[in-house]
Protein backbone atom coordinates (compact mmCIF):
# COMPACT_ATOMS: atom_id res chain seq x y z
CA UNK A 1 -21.99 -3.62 -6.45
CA UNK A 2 -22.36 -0.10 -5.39
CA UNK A 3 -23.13 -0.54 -1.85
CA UNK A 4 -20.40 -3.32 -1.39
CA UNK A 5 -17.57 -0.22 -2.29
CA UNK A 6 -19.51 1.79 -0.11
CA UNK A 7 -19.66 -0.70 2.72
CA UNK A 8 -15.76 -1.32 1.96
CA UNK A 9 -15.22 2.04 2.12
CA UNK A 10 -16.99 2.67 5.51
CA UNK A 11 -14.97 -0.58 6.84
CA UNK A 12 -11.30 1.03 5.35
CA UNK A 13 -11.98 4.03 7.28
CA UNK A 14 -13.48 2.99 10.92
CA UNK A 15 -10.08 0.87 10.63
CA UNK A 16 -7.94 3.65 9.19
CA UNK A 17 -9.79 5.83 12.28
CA UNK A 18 -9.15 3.45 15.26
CA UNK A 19 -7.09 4.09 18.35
CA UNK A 20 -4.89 1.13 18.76
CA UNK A 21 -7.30 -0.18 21.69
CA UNK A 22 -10.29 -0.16 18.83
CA UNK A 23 -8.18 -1.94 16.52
CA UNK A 24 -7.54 -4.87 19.26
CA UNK A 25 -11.30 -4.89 20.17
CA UNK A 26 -12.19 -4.96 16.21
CA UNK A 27 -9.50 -8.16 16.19
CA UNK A 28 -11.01 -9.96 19.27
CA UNK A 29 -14.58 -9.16 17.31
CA UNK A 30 -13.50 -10.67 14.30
CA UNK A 31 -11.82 -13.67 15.78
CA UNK A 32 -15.29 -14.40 17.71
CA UNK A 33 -16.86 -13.85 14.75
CA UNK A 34 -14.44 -16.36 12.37
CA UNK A 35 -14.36 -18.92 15.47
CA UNK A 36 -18.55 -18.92 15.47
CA UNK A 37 -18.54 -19.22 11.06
CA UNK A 38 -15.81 -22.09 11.92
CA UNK A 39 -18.09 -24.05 14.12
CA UNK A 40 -21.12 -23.69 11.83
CA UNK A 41 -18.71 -24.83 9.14
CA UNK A 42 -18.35 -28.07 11.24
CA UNK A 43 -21.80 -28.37 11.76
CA UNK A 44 -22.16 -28.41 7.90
CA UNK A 45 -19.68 -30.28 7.19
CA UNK A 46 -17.72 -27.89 5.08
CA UNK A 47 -14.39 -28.94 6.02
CA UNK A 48 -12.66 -26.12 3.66
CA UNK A 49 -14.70 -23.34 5.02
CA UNK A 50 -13.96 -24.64 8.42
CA UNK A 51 -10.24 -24.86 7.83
CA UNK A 52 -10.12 -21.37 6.63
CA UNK A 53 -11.70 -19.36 9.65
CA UNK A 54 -9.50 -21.56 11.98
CA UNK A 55 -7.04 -20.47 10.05
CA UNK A 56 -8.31 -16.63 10.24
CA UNK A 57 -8.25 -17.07 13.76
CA UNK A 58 -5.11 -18.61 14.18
CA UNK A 59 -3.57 -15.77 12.48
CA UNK A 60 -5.28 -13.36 15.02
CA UNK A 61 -4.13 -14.71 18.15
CA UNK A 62 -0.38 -14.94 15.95
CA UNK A 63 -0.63 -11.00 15.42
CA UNK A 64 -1.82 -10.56 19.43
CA UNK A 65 1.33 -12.78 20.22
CA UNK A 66 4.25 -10.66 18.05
CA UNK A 67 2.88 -7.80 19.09
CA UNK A 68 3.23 -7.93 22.95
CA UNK A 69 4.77 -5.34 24.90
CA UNK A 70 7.55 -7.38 27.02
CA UNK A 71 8.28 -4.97 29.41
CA UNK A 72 5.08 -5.43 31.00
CA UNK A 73 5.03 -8.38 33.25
CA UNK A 74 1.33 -9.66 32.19
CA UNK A 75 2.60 -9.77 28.39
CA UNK A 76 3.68 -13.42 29.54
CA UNK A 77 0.45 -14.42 31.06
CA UNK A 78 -1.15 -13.06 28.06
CA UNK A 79 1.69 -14.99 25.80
CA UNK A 80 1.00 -18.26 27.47
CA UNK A 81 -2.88 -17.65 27.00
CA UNK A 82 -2.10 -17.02 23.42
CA UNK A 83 -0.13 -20.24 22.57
CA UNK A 84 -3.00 -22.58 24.79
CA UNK A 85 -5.30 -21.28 22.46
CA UNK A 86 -3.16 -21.28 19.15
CA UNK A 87 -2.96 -25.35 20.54
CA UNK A 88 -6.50 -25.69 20.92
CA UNK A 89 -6.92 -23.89 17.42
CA UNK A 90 -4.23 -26.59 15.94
CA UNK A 91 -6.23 -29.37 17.44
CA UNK A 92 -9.79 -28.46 16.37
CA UNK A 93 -8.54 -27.81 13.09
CA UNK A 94 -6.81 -31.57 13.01
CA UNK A 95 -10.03 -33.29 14.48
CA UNK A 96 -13.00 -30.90 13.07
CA UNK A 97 -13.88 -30.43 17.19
CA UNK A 98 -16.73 -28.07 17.50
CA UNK A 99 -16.48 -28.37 21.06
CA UNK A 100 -12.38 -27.45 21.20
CA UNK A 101 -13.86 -24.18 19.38
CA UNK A 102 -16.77 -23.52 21.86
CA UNK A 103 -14.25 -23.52 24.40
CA UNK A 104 -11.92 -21.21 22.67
CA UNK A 105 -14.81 -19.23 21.75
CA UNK A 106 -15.45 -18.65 25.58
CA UNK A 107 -11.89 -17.20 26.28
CA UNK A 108 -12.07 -15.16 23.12
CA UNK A 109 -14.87 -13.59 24.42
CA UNK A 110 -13.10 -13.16 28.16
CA UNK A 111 -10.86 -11.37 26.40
CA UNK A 112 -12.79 -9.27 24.74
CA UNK A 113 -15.10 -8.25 27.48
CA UNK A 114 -11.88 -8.06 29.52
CA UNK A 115 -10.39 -5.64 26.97
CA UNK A 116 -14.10 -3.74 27.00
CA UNK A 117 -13.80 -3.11 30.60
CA UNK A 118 -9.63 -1.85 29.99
CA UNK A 119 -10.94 0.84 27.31
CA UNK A 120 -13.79 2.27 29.30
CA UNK A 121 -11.46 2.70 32.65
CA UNK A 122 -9.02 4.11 30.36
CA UNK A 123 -9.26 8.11 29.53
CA UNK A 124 -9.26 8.06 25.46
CA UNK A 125 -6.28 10.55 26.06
CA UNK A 126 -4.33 7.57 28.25
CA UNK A 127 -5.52 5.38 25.04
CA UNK A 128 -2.07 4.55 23.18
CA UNK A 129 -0.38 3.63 26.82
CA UNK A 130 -2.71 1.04 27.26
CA UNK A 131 -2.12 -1.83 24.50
CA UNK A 132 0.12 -4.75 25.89
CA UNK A 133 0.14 -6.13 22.73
């Protein structure tokens, strides 16, 4: 019991800590990591648990969508990536697809690297000017 608070604790505060570019990597991490528990879900036939992380991810991509910053041009290509996969998402999560979530799994993880490569061309100073979303 301990070391879960103390793990919780450790977790609060690398969020509470984060530049707004860490807290969209830590998002893109942690809908990779619900989209992977979602498709072992599948595998096992746990139709709940599978629901659920879809659902986590769904949510994700939702927060990446309200939060885009308009009055940059790409915030549409990166709106119209958003609702392809939020449809992909809809339709795994209607049919159980494991393969609809591999594929979403790959852009998740183009995004990520993508928004890897952003954060280390980025001076930490520059940091706060960078998000889109």
């Amino acid at each position: 019991m301990i070391h879960n608070n103390g793990y919780a604790a450790y977790a609060n505060n690398k969020i509470m800590t984060a530049s707004p570019a860490e807290l969209t990597l830590m998002l893109y991490e942690g809908a990779i990591k619900f989209c992977n528990i979602a498709i072992m879900a599948i595998e096992e036939n746990s139709i709940e648990k599978a629901n659920n992380n879809i659902q986590k991810v769904e949510n994700i991509i939702t927060e990446f969508q309200a939060t885009l910053n308009h009055k940059y041009p790409i915030a549409r290509e990166f709106d119209n990536v958003y609702s392809y996969l939020q449809r992909r998402l809809m339709e795994a999560n209607l049919k159980k697809d494991k393969d609809i979530l591999e594929e979403v799994l790959g852009h998740l993880r183009i995004l990520r690297d993508t928004w890897k490569e952003v954060m280390q061309k980025v001076p930490h100073s520059q940091e706060q000017n960078v998000s889109i979303s």
